[in-house]
Every structure is written in structure tokens, then in C-alpha cells.
C-alpha atoms as a PDB file:
ATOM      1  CA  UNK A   1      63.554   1.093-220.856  1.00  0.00           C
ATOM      2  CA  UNK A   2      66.247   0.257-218.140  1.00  0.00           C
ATOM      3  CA  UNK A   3      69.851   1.909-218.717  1.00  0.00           C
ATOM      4  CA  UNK A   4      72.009  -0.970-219.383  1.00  0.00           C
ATOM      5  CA  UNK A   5      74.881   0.047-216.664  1.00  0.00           C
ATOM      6  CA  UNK A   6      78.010  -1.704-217.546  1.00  0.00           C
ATOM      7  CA  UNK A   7      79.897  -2.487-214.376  1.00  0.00           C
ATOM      8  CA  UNK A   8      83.190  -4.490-215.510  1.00  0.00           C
ATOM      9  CA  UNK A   9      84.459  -6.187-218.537  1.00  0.00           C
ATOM     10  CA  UNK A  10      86.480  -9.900-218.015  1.00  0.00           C
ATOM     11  CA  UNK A  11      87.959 -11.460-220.522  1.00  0.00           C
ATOM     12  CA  UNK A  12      90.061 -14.795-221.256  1.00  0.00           C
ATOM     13  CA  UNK A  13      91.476 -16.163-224.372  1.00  0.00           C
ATOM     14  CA  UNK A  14      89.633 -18.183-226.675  1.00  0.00           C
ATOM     15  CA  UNK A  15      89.633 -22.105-226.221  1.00  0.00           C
ATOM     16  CA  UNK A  16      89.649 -22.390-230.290  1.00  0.00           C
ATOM     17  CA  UNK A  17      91.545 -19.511-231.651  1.00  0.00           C
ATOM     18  CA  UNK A  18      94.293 -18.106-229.327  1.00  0.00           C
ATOM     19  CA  UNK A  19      94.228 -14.960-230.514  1.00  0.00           C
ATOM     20  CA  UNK A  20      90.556 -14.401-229.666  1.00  0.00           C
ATOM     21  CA  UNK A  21      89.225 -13.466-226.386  1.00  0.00           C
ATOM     22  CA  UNK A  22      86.128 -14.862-224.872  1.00  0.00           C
ATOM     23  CA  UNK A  23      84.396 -11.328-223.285  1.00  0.00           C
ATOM     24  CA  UNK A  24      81.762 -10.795-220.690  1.00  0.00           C
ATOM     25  CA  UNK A  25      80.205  -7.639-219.513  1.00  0.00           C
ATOM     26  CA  UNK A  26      78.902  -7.657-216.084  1.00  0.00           C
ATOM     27  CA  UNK A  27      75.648  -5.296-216.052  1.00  0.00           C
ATOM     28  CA  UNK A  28      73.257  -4.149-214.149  1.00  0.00           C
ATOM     29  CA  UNK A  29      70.623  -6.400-215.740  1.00  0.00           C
ATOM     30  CA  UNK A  30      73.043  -9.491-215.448  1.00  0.00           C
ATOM     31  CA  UNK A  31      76.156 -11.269-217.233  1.00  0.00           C
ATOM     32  CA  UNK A  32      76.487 -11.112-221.135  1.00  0.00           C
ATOM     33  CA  UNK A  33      78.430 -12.389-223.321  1.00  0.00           C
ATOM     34  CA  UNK A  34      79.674 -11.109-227.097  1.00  0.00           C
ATOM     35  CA  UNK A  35      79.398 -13.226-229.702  1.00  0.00           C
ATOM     36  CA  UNK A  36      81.008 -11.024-232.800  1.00  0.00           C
ATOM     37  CA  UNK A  37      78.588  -8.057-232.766  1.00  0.00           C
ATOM     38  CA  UNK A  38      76.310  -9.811-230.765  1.00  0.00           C
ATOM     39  CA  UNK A  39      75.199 -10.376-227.017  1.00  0.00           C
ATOM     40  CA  UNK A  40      73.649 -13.318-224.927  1.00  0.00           C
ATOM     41  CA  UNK A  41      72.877 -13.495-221.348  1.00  0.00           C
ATOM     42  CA  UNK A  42      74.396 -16.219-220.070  1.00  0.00           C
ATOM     43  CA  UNK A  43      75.094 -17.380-216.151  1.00  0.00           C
ATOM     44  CA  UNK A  44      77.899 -15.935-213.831  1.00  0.00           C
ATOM     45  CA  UNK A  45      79.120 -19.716-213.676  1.00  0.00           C
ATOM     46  CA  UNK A  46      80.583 -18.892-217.401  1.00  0.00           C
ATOM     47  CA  UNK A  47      83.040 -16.198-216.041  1.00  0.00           C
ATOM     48  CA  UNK A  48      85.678 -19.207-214.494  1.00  0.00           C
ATOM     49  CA  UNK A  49      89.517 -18.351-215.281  1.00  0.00           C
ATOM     50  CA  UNK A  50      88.838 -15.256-216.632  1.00  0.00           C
ATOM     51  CA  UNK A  51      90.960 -11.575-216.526  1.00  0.00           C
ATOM     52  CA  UNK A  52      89.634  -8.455-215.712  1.00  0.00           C
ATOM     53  CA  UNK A  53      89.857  -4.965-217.178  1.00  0.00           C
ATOM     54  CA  UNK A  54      91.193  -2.945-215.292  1.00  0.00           C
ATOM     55  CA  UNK A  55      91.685  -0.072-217.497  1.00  0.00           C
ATOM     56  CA  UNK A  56      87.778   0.484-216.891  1.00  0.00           C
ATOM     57  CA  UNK A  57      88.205   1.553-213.417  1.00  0.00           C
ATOM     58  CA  UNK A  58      89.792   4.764-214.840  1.00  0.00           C
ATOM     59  CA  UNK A  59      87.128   5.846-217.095  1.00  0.00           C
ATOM     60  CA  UNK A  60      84.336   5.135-214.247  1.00  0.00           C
ATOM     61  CA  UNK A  61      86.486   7.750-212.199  1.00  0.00           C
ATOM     62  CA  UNK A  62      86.289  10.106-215.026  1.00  0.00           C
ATOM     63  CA  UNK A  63      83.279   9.883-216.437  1.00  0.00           C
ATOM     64  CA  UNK A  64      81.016   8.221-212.912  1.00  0.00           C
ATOM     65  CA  UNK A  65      78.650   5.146-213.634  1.00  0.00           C
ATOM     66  CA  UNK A  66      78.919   3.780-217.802  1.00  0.00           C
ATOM     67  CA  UNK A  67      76.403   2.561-219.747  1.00  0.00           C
ATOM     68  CA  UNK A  68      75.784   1.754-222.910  1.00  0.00           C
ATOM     69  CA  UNK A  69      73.797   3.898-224.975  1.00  0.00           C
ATOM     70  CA  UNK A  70      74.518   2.062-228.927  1.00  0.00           C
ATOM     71  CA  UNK A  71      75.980  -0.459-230.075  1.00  0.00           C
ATOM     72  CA  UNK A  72      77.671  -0.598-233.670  1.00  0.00           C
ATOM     73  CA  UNK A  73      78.877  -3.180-235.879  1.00  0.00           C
ATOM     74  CA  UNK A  74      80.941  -4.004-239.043  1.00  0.00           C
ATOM     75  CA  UNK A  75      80.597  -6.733-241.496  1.00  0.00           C
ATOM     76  CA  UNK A  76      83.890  -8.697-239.913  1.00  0.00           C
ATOM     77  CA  UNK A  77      82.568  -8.466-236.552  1.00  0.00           C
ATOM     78  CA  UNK A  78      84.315  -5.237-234.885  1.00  0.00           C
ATOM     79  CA  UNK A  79      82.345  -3.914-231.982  1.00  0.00           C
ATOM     80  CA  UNK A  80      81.923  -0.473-231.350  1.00  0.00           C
ATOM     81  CA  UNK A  81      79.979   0.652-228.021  1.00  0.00           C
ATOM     82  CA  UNK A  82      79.340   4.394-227.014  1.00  0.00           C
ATOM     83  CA  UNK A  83      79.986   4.556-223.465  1.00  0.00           C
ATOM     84  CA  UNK A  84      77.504   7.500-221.427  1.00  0.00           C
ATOM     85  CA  UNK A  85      77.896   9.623-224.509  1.00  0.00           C
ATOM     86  CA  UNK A  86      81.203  10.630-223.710  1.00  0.00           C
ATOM     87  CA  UNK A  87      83.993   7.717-225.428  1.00  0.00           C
ATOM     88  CA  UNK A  88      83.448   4.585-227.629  1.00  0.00           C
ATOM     89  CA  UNK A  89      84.872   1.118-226.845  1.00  0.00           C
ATOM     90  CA  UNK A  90      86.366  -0.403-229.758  1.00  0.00           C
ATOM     91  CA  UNK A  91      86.662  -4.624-229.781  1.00  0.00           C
ATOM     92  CA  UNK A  92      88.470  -4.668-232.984  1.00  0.00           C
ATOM     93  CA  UNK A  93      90.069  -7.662-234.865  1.00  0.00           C
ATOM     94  CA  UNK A  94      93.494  -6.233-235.862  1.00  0.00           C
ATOM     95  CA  UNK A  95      95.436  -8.085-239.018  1.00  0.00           C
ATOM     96  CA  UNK A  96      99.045  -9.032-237.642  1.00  0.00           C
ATOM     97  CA  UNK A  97     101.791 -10.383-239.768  1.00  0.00           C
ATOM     98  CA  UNK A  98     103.224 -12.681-236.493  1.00  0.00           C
ATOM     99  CA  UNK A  99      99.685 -14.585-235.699  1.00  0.00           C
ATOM    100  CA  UNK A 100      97.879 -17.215-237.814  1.00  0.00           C
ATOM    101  CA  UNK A 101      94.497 -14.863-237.339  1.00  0.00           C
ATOM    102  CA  UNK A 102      93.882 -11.501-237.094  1.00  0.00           C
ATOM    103  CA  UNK A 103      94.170 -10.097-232.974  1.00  0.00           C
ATOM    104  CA  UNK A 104      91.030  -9.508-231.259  1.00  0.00           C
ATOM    105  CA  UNK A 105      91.741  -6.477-228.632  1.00  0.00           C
ATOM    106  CA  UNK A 106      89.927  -3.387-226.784  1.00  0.00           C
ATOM    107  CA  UNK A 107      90.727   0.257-227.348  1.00  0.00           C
ATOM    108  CA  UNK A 108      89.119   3.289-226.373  1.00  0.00           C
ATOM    109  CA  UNK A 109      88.548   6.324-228.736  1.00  0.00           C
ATOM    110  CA  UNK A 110      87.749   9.506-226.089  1.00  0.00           C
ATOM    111  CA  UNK A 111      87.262  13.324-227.297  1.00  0.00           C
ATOM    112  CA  UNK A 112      84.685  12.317-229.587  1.00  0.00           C
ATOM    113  CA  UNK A 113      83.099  15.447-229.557  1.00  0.00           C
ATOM    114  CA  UNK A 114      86.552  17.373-230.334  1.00  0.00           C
ATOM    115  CA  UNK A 115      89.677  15.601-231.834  1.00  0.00           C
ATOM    116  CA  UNK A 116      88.141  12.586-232.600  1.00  0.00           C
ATOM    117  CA  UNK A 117      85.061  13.619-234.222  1.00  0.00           C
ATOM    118  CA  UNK A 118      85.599  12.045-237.110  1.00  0.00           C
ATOM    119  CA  UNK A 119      85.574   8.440-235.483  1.00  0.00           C
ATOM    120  CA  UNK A 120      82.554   9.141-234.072  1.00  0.00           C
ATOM    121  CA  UNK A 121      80.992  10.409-237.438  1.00  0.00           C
ATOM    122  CA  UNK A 122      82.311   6.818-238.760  1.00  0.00           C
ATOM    123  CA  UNK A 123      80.374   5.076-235.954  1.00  0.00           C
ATOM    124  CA  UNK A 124      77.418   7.075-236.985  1.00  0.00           C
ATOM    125  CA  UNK A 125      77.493   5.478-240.296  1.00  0.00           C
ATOM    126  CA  UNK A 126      77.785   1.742-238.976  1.00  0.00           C
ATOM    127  CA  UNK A 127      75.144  -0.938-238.623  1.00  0.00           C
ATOM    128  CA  UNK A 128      73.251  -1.076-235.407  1.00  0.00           C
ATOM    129  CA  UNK A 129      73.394  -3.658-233.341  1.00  0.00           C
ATOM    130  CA  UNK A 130      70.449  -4.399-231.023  1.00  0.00           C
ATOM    131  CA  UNK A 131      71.321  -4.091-227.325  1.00  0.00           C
ATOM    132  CA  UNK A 132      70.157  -7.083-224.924  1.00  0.00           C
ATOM    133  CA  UNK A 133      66.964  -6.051-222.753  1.00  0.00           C
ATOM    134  CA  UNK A 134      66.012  -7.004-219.550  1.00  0.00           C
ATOM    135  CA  UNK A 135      63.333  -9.720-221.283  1.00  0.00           C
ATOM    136  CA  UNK A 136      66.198 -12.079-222.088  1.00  0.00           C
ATOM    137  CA  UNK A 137      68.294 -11.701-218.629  1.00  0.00           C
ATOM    138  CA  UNK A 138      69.199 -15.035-217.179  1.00  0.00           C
ATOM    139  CA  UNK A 139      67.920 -15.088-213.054  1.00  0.00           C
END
């Protein structure tokens, strides 16, 4: 099975909740989109007015190329992917007091094999999630 590089991360805000982002992952094997703790290939014609993330150009320095190896999920839809082995990228719905709905953002968890440990031994114990494969990658 291909490694499922991921190359860059864009974002934009959702066009039905405003604290919800619509986000695409630009991979190797083509654009995808997540839906909750899902994924869909979908065309590059999707990715109009959308932000980049730029923080990801830091870890590819540190750690060279990323891909996913697992994918993780909760019952209310937080993502967890482990990046190369080496950190996990949280997409977490966070409960705030100011917003009408919980806010969706990113955050990494690194030192999973040290300080963190214990994060990663809680996204040991999570539900897979199955990882797209090159059979349903738009041309």
C-alpha cells in the first residue's frame, strides 16, 4: 500500500456554522476532504477562498516528508492523526462559553514517546478510522 504523504493542510470557515472549518489535505494521492472523522476525495476546484497552514511547514523541517500512518476518532467527531510516527494532529471541537457551538481548531501533541506518552496511550485506545486509498482518488 502507497504511504499517504500529506503535503499541506487549507482550511476556511464553514458556510453553515462559523465556528467550523471546512479542511482539505493535499496528498500525494490527491485532495481530501474531512467530513467529522471521515475523508473523501474530492477535486482541487473545492479548495477556492481557502487559508493555509502554515504552522506545517515547521514540522516538515523537523521531522522531513509527513504522512499519515492512523487515523483515530471519537464519538463527537475529534480527529486525531499520527503524523510519521513522531507527533499527532489533533482537529478537536473545543466547548467555548462566547460561541453558539463548540470551536473546531488544530493542535499538535509532539514528544509522544516521552512527556506526552500518555496522549498517545489515549489515542491507542480510540476508534480507528479507515484512511482513504488510492482506489477512491479523484483524477
Amino acid at each position: 500500500m502507497k504511504s499517504l504523504e500529506l503535503i499541506n493542510i487549507f482550511y476556511r470557515q464553514n458556510k453553515d456554522v462559523a465556528e467550523y472549518r471546512d479542511i482539505f489535505f493535499e496528498t500525494n494521492m490527491g485532495m481530501i476532504e474531512v467530513y467529522g472523522v471521515g475523508f473523501e476525495f474530492v477535486d482541487s476546484s473545492r479548495m477556492q477562498s481557502t487559508d493555509r497552514l502554515h504552522e506545517l511547514d515547521e514540522f516538515k523541517k523537523k521531522y522531513g516528508n509527513l504522512y499519515i500512518v492512523e487515523a483515530r476518532g471519537t464519538y463527537d467527531n475529534n480527529l486525531y492523526l499520527l503524523i510519521s510516527g513522531k507527533f499527532i494532529l489533533a482537529i478537536e471541537y473545543i466547548l467555548n462559553s462566547t460561541f453558539e457551538h463548540s470551536v473546531q481548531e488544530f493542535r499538535v501533541i509532539e514528544n509522544i514517546h516521552g512527556s506526552n506518552k500518555a496522549e498517545f496511550d489515549e489515542f491507542k485506545e480510540l476508534d480507528f478510522v479507515k484512511l482513504p486509498s488510492l482506489g477512491n482518488a479523484i483524477d
